[in-house]
PDB file of N, CA and C in Angstrom:
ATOM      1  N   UNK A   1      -3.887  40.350  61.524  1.00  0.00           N
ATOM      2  CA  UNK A   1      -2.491  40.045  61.293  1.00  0.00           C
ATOM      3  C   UNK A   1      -1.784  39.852  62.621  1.00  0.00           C
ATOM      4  N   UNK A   2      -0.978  39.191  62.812  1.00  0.00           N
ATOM      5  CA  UNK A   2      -0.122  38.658  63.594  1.00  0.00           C
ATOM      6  C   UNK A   2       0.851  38.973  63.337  1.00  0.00           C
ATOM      7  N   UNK A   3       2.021  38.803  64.654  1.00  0.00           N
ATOM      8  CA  UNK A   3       3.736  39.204  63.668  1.00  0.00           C
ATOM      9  C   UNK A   3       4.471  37.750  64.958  1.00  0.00           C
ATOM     10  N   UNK A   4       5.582  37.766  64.364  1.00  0.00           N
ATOM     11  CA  UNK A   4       6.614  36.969  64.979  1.00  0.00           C
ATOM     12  C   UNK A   4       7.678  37.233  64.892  1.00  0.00           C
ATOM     13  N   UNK A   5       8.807  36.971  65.010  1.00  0.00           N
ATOM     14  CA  UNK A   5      10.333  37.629  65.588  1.00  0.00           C
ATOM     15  C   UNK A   5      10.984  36.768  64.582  1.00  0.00           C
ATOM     16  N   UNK A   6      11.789  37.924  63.437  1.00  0.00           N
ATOM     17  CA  UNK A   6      12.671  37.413  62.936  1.00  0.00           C
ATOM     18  C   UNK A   6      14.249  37.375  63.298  1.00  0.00           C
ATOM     19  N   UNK A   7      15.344  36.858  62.641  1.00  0.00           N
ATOM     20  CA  UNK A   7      16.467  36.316  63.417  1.00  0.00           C
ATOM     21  C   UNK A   7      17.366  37.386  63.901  1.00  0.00           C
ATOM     22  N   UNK A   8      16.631  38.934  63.740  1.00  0.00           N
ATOM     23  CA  UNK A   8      17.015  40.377  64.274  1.00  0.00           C
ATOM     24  C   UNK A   8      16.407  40.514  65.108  1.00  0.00           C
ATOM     25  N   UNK A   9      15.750  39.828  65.627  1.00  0.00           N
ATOM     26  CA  UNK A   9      14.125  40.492  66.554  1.00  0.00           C
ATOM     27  C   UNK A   9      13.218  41.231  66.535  1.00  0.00           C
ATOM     28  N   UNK A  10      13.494  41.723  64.895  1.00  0.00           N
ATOM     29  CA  UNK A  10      12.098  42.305  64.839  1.00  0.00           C
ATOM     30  C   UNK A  10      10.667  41.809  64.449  1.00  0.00           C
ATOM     31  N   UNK A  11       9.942  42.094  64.477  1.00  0.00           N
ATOM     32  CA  UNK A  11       8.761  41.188  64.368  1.00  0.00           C
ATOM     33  C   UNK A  11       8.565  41.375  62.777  1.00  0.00           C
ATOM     34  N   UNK A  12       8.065  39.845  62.410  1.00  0.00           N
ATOM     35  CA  UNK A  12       7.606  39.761  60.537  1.00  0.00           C
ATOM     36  C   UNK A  12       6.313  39.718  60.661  1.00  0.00           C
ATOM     37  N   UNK A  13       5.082  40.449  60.099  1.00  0.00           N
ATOM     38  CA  UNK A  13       4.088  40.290  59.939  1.00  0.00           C
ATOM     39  C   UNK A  13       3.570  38.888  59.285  1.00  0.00           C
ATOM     40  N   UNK A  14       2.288  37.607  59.725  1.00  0.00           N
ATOM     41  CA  UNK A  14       1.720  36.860  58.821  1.00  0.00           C
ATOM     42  C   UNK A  14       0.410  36.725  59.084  1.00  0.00           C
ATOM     43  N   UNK A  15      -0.350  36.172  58.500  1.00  0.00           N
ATOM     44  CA  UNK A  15      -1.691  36.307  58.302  1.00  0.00           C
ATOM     45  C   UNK A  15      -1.925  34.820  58.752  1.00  0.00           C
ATOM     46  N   UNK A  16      -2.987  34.264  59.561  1.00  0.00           N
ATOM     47  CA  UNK A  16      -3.432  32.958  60.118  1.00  0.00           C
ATOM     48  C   UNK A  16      -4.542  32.941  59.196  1.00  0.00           C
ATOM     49  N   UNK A  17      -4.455  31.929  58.178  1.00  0.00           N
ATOM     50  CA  UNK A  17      -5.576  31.262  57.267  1.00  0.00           C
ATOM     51  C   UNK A  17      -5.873  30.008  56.933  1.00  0.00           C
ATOM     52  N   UNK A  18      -6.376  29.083  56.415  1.00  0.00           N
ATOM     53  CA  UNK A  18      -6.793  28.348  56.081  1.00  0.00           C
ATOM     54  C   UNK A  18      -5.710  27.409  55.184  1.00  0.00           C
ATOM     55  N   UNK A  19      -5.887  26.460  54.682  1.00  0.00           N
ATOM     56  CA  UNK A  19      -4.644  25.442  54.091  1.00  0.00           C
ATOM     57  C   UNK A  19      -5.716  26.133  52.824  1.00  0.00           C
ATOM     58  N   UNK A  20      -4.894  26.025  51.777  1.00  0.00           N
ATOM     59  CA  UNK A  20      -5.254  26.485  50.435  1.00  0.00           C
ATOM     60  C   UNK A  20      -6.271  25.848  49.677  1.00  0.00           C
ATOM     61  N   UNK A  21      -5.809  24.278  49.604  1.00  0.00           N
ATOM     62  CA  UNK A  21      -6.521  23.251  48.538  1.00  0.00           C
ATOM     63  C   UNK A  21      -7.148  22.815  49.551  1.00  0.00           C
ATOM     64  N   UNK A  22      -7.231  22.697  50.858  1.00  0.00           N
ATOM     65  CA  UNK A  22      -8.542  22.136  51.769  1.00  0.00           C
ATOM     66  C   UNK A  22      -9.285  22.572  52.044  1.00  0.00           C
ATOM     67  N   UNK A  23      -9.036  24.012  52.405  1.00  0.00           N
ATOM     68  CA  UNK A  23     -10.053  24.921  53.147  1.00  0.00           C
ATOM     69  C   UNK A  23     -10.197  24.635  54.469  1.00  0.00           C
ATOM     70  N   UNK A  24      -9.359  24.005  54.934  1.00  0.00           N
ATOM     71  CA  UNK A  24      -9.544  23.441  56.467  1.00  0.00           C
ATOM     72  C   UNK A  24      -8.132  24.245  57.081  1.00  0.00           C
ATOM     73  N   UNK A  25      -8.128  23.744  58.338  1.00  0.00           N
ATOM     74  CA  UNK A  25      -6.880  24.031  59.112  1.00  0.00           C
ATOM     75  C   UNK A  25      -6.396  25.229  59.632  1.00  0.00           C
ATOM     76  N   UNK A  26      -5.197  25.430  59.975  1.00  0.00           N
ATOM     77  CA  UNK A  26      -4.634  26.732  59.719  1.00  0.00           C
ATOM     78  C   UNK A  26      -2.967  26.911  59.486  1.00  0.00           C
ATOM     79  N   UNK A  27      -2.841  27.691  59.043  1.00  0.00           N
ATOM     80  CA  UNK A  27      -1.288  27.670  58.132  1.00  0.00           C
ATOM     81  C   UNK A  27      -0.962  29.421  58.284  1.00  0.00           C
ATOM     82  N   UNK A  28       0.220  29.821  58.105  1.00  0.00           N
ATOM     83  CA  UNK A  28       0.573  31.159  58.570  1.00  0.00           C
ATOM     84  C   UNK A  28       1.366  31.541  57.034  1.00  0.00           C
ATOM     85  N   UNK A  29       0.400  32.369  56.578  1.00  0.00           N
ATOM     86  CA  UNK A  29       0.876  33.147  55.580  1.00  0.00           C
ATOM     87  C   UNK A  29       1.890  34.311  55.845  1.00  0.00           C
ATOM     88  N   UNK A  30       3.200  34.508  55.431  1.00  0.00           N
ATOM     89  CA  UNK A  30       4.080  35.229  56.087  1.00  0.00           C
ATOM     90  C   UNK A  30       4.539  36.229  55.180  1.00  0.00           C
ATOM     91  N   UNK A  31       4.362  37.544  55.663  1.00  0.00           N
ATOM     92  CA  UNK A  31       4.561  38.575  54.677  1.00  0.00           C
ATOM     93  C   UNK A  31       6.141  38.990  54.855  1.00  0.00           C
ATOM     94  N   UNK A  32       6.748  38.042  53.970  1.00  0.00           N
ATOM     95  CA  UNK A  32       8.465  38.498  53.321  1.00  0.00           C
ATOM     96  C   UNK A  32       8.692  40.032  53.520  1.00  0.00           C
ATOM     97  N   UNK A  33       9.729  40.688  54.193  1.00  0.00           N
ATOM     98  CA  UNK A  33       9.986  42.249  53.828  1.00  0.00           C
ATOM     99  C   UNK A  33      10.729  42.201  52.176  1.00  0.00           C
ATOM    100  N   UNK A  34      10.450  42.821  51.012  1.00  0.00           N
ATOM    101  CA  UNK A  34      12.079  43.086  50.766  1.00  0.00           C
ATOM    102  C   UNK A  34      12.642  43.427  50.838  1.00  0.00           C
ATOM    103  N   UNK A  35      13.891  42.988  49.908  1.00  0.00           N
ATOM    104  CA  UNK A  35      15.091  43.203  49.926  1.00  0.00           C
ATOM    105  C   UNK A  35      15.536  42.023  50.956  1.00  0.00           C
ATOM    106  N   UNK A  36      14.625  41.283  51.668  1.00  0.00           N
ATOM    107  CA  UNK A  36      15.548  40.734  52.653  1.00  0.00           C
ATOM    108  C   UNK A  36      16.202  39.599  52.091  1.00  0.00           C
ATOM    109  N   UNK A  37      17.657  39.321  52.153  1.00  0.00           N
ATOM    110  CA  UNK A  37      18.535  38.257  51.619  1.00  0.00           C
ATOM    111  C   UNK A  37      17.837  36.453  52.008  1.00  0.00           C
ATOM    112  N   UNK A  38      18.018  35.994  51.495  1.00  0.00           N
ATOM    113  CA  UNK A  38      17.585  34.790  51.819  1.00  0.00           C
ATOM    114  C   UNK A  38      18.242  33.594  51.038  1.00  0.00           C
ATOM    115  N   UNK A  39      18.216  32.346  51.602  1.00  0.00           N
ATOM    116  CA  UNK A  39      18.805  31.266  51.115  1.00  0.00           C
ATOM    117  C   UNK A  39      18.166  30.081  50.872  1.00  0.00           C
ATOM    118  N   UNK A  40      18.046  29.454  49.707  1.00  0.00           N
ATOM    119  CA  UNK A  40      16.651  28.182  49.428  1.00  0.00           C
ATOM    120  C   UNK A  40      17.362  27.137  49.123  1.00  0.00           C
ATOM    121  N   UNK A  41      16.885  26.090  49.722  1.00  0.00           N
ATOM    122  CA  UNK A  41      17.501  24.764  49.796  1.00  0.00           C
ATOM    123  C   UNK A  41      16.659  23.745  49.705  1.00  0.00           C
ATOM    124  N   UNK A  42      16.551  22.762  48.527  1.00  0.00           N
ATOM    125  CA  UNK A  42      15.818  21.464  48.099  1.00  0.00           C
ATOM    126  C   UNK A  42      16.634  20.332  48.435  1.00  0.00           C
ATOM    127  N   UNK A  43      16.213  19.465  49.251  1.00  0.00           N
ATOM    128  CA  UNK A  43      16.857  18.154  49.609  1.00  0.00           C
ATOM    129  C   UNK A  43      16.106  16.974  48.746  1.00  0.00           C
ATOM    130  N   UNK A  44      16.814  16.634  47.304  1.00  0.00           N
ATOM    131  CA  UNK A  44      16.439  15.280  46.973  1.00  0.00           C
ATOM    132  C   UNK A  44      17.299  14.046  47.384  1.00  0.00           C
ATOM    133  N   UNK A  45      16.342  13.565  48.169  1.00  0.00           N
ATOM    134  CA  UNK A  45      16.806  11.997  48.906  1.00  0.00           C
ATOM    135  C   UNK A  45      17.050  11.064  47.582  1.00  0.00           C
ATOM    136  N   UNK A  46      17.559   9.628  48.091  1.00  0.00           N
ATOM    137  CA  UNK A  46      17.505   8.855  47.297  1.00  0.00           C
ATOM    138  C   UNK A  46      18.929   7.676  47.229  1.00  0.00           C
ATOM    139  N   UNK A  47      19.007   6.848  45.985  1.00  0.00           N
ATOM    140  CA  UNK A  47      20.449   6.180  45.829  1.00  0.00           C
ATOM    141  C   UNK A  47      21.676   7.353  45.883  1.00  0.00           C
ATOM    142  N   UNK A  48      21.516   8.533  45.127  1.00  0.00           N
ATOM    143  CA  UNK A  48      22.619   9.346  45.152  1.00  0.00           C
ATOM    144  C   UNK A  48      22.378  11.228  45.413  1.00  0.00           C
ATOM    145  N   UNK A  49      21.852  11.262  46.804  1.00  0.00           N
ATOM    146  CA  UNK A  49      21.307  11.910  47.378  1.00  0.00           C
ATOM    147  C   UNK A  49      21.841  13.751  46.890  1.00  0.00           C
ATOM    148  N   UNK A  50      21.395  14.587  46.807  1.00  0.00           N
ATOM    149  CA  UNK A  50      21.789  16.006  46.511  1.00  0.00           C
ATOM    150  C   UNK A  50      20.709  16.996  46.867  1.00  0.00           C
ATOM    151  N   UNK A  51      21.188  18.261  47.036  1.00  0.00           N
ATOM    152  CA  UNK A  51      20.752  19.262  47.833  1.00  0.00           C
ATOM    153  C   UNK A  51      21.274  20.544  46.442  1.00  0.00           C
ATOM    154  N   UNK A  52      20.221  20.767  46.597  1.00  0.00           N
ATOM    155  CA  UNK A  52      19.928  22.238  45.460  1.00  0.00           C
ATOM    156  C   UNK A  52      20.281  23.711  46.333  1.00  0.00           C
ATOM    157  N   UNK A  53      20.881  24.834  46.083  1.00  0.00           N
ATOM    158  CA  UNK A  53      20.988  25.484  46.908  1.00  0.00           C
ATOM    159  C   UNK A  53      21.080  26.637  46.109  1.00  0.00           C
ATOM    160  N   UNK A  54      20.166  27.555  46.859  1.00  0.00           N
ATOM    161  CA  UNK A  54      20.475  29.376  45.908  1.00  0.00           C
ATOM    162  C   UNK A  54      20.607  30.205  46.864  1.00  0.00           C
ATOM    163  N   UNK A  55      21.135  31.370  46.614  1.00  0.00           N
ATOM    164  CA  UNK A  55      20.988  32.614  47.257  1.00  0.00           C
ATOM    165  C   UNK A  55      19.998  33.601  46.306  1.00  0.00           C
ATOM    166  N   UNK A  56      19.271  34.577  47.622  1.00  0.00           N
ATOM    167  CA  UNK A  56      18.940  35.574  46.554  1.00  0.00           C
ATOM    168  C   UNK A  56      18.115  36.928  47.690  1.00  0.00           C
ATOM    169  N   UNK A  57      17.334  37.713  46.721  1.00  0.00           N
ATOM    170  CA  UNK A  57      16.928  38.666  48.062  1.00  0.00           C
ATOM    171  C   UNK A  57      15.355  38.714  47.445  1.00  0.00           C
ATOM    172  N   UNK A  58      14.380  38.880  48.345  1.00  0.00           N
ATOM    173  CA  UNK A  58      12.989  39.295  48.127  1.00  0.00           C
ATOM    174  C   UNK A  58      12.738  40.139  47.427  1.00  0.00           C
ATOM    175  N   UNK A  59      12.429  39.994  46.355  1.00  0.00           N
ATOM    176  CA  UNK A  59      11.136  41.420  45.818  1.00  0.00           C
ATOM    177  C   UNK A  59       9.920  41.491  45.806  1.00  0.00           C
ATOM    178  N   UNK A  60       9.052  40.862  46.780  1.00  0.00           N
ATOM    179  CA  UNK A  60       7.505  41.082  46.634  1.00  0.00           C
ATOM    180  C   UNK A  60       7.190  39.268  47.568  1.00  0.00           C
ATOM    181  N   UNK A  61       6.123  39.540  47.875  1.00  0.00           N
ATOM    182  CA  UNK A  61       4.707  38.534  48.179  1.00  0.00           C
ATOM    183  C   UNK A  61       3.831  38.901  47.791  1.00  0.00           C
ATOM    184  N   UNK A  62       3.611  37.901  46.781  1.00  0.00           N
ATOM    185  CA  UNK A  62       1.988  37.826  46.375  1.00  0.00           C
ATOM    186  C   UNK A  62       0.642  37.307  47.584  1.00  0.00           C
ATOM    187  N   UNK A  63      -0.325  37.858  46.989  1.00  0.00           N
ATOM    188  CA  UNK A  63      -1.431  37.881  47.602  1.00  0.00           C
ATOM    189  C   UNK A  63      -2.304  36.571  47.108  1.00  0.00           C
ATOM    190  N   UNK A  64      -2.585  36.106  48.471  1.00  0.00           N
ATOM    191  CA  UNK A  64      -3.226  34.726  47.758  1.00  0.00           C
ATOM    192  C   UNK A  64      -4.897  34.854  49.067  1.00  0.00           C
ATOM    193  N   UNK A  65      -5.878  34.581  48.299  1.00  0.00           N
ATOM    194  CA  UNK A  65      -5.710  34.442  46.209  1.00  0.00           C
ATOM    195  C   UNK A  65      -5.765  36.050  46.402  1.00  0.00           C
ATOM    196  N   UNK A  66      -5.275  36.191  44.855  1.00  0.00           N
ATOM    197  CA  UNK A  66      -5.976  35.941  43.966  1.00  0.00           C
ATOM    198  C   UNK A  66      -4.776  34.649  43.404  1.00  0.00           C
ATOM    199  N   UNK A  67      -3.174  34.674  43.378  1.00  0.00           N
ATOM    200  CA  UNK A  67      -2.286  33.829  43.452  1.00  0.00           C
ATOM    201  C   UNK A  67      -2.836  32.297  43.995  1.00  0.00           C
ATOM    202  N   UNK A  68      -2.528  31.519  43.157  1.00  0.00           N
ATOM    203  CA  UNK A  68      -3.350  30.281  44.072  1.00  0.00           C
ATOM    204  C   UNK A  68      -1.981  29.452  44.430  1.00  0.00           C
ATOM    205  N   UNK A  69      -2.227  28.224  44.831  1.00  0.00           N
ATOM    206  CA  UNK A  69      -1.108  27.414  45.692  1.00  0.00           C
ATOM    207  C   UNK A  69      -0.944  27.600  47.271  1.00  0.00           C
ATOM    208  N   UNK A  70       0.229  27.346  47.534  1.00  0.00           N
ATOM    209  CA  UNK A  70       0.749  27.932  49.178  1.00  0.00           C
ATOM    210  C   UNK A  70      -0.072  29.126  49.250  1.00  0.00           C
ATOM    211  N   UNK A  71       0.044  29.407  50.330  1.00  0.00           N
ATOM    212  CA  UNK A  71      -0.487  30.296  51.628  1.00  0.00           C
ATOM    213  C   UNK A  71       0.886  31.417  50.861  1.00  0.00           C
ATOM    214  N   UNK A  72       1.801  30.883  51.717  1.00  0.00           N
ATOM    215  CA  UNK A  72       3.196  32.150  51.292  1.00  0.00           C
ATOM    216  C   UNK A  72       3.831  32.146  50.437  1.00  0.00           C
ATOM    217  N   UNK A  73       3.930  32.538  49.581  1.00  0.00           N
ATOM    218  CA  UNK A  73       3.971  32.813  47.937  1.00  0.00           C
ATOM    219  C   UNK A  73       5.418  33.859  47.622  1.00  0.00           C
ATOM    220  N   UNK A  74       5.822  33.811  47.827  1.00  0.00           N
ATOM    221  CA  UNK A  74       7.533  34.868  47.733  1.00  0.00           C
ATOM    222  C   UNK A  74       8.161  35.023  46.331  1.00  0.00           C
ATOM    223  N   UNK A  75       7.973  36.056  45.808  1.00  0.00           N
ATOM    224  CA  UNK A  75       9.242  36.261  44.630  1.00  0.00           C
ATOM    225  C   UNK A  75      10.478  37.062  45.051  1.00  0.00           C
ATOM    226  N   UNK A  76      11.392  35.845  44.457  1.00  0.00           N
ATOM    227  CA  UNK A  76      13.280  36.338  45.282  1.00  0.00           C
ATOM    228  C   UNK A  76      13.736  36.364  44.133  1.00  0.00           C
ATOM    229  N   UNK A  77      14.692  37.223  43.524  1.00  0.00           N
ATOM    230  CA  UNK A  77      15.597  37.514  42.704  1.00  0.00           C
ATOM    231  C   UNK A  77      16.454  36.346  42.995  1.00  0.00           C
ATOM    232  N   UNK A  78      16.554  35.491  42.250  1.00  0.00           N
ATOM    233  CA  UNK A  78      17.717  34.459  42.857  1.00  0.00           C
ATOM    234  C   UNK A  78      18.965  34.824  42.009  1.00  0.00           C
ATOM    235  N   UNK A  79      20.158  34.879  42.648  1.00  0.00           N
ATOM    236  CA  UNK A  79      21.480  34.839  42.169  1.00  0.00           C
ATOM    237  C   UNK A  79      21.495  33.986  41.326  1.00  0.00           C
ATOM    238  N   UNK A  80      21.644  32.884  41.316  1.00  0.00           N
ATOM    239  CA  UNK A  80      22.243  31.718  40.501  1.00  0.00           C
ATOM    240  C   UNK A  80      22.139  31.327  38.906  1.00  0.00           C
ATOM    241  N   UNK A  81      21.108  31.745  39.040  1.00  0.00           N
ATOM    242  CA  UNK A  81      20.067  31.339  37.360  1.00  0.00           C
ATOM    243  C   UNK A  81      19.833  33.012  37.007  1.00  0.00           C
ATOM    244  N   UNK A  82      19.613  33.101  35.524  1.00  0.00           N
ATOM    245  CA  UNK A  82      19.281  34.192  35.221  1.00  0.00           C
ATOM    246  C   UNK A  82      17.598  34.266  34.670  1.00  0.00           C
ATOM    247  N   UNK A  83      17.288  32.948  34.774  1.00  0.00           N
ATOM    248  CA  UNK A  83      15.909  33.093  34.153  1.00  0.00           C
ATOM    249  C   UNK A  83      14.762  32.585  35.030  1.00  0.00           C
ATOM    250  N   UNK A  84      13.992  32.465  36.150  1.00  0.00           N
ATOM    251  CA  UNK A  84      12.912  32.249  36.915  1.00  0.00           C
ATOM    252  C   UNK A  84      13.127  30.385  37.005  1.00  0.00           C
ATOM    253  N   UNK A  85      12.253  30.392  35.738  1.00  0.00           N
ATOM    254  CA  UNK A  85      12.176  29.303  34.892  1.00  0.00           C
ATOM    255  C   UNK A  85      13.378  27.658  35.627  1.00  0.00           C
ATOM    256  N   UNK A  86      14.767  28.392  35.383  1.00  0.00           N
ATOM    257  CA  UNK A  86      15.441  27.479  35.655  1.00  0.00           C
ATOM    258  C   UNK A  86      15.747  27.158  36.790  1.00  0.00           C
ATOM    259  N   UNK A  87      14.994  27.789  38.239  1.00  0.00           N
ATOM    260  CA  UNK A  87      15.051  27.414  39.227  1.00  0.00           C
ATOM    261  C   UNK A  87      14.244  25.575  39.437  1.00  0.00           C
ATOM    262  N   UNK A  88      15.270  24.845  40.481  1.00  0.00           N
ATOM    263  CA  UNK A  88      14.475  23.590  40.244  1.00  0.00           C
ATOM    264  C   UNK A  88      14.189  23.471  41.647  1.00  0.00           C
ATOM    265  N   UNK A  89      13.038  22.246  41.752  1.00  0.00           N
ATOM    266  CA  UNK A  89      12.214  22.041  42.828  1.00  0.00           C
ATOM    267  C   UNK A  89      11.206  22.329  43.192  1.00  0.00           C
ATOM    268  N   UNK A  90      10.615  22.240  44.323  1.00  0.00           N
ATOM    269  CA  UNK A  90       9.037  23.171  44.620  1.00  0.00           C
ATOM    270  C   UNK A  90       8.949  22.467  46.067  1.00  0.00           C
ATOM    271  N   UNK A  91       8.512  23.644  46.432  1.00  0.00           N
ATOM    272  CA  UNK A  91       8.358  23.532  48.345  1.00  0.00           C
ATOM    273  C   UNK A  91       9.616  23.025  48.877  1.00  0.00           C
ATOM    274  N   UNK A  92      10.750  24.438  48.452  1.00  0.00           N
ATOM    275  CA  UNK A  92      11.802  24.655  49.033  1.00  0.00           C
ATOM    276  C   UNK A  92      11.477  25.343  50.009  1.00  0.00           C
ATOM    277  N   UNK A  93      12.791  24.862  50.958  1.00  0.00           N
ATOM    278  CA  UNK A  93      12.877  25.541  52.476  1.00  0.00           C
ATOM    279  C   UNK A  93      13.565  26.979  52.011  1.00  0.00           C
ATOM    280  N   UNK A  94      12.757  28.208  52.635  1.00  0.00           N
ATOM    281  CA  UNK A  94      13.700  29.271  52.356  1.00  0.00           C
ATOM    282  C   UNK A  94      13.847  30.085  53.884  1.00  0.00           C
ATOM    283  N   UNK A  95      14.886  30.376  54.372  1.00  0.00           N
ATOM    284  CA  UNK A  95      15.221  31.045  55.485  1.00  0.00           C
ATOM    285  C   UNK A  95      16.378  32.388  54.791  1.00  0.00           C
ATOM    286  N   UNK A  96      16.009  33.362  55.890  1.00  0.00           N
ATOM    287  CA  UNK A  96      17.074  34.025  56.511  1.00  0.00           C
ATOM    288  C   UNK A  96      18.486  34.063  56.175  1.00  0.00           C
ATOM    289  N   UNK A  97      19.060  35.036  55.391  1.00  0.00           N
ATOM    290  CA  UNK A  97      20.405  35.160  55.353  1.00  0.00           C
ATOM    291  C   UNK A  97      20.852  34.514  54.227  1.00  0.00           C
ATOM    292  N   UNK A  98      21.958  35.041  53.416  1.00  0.00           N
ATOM    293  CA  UNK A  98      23.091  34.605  52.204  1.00  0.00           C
ATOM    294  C   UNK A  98      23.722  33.490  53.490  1.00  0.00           C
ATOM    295  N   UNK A  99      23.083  32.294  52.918  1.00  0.00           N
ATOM    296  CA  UNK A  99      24.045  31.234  54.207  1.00  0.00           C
ATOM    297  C   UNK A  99      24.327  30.285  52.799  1.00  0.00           C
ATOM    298  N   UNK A 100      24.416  30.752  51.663  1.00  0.00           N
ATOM    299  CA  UNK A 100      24.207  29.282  50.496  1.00  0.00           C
ATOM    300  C   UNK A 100      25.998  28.828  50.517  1.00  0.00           C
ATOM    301  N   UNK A 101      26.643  29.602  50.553  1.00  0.00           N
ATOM    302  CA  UNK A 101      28.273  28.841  50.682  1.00  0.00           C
ATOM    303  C   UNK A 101      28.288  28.236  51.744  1.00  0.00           C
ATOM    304  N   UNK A 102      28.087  28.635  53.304  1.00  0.00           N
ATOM    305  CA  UNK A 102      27.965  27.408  54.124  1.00  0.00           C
ATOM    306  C   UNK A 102      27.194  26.188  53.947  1.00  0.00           C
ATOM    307  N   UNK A 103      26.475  26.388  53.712  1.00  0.00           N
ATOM    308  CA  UNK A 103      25.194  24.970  52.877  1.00  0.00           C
ATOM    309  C   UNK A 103      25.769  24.250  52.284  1.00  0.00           C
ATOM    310  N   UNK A 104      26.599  25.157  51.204  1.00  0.00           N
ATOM    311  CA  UNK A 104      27.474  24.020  50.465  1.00  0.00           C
ATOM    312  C   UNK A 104      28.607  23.037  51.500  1.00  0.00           C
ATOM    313  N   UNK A 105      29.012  23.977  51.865  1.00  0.00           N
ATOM    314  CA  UNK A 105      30.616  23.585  52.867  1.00  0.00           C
ATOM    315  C   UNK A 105      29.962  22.453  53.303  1.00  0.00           C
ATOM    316  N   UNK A 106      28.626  22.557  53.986  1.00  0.00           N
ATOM    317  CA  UNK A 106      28.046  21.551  55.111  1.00  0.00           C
ATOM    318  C   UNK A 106      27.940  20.350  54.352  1.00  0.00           C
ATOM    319  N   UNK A 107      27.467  20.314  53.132  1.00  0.00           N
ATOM    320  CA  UNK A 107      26.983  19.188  52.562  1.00  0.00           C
ATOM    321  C   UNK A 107      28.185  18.458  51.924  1.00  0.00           C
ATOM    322  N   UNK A 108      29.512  19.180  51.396  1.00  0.00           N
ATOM    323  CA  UNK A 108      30.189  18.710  51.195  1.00  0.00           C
ATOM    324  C   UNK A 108      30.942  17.837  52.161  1.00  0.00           C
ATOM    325  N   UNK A 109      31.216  18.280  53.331  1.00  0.00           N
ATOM    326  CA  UNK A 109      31.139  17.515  54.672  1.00  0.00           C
ATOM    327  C   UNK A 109      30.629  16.386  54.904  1.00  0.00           C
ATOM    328  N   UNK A 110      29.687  16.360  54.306  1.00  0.00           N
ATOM    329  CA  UNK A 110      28.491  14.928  54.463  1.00  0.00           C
ATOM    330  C   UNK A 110      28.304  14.159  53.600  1.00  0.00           C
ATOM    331  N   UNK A 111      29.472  14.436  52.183  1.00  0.00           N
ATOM    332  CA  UNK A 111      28.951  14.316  51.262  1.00  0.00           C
ATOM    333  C   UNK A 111      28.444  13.945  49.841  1.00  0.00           C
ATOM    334  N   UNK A 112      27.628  15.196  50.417  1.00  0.00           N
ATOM    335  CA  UNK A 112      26.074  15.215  49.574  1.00  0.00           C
ATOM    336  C   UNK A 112      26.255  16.642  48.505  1.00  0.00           C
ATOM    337  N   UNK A 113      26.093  16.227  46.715  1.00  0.00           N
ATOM    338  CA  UNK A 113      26.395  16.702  46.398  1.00  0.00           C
ATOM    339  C   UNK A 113      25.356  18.387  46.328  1.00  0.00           C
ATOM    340  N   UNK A 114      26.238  19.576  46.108  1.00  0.00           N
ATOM    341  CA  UNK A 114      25.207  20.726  46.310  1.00  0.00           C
ATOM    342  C   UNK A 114      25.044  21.176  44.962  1.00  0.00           C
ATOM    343  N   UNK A 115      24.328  21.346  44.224  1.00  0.00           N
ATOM    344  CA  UNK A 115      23.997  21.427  42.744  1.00  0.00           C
ATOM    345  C   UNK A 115      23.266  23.153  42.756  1.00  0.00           C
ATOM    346  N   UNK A 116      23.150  23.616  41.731  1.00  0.00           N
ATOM    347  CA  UNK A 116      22.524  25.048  41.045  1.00  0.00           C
ATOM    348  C   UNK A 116      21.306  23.968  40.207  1.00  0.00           C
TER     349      UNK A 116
END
């Protein structure tokens, strides 16, 4: 295991492995603390461009495998939705910090509509 410096400076533990569906490469599996707050953001491009945006906080990383897909695998309590299910997208960006009202502000700025 390896660690790297999160936006407190303390170091986040991740694991250097292999790309999942290739078996080749290497990709950094990153072990989420919880509880830690976080903010996920899907950018669909296009004629009428929009940006998906949640807040929420960590409860767990799964272990992959036995979990298959990505390398880093995160379950977040998301604010927004009450049911898993109705979260939309896949291979959202998730960082650091309740930043989802600025996200919005930003995009409205630009904008690009910010959708749930």
């Amino acid at each position: 295991m390896e660690s790297t410096k999160s936006p407190t400076g303390s170091a986040e533990l991740y694991i250097l492995r292999n790309h999942a569906e290739a078996g080749v490469g290497a990709v950094p599996q990153v072990l989420w603390p919880s509880g830690q707050e976080v903010t996920i953001a899907y950018y669909l491009s296009g004629d009428e461009p929009q940006m998906i945006v949640y807040s929420g906080k960590v409860v767990r990383c799964l272990d992959t495998p036995p979990a298959g897909g990505c390398r880093t695998n995160v379950v977040v309590a998301v604010n927004e939705v009450a049911n898993a299910c109705d979260v939309k997208g896949m291979h959202q960006t998730i960082f650091y910090g309740n930043h989802a009202k600025q996200l919005r502000a930003f995009c409205q700025l630009l904008g690009i509509p910010a959708v749930i």
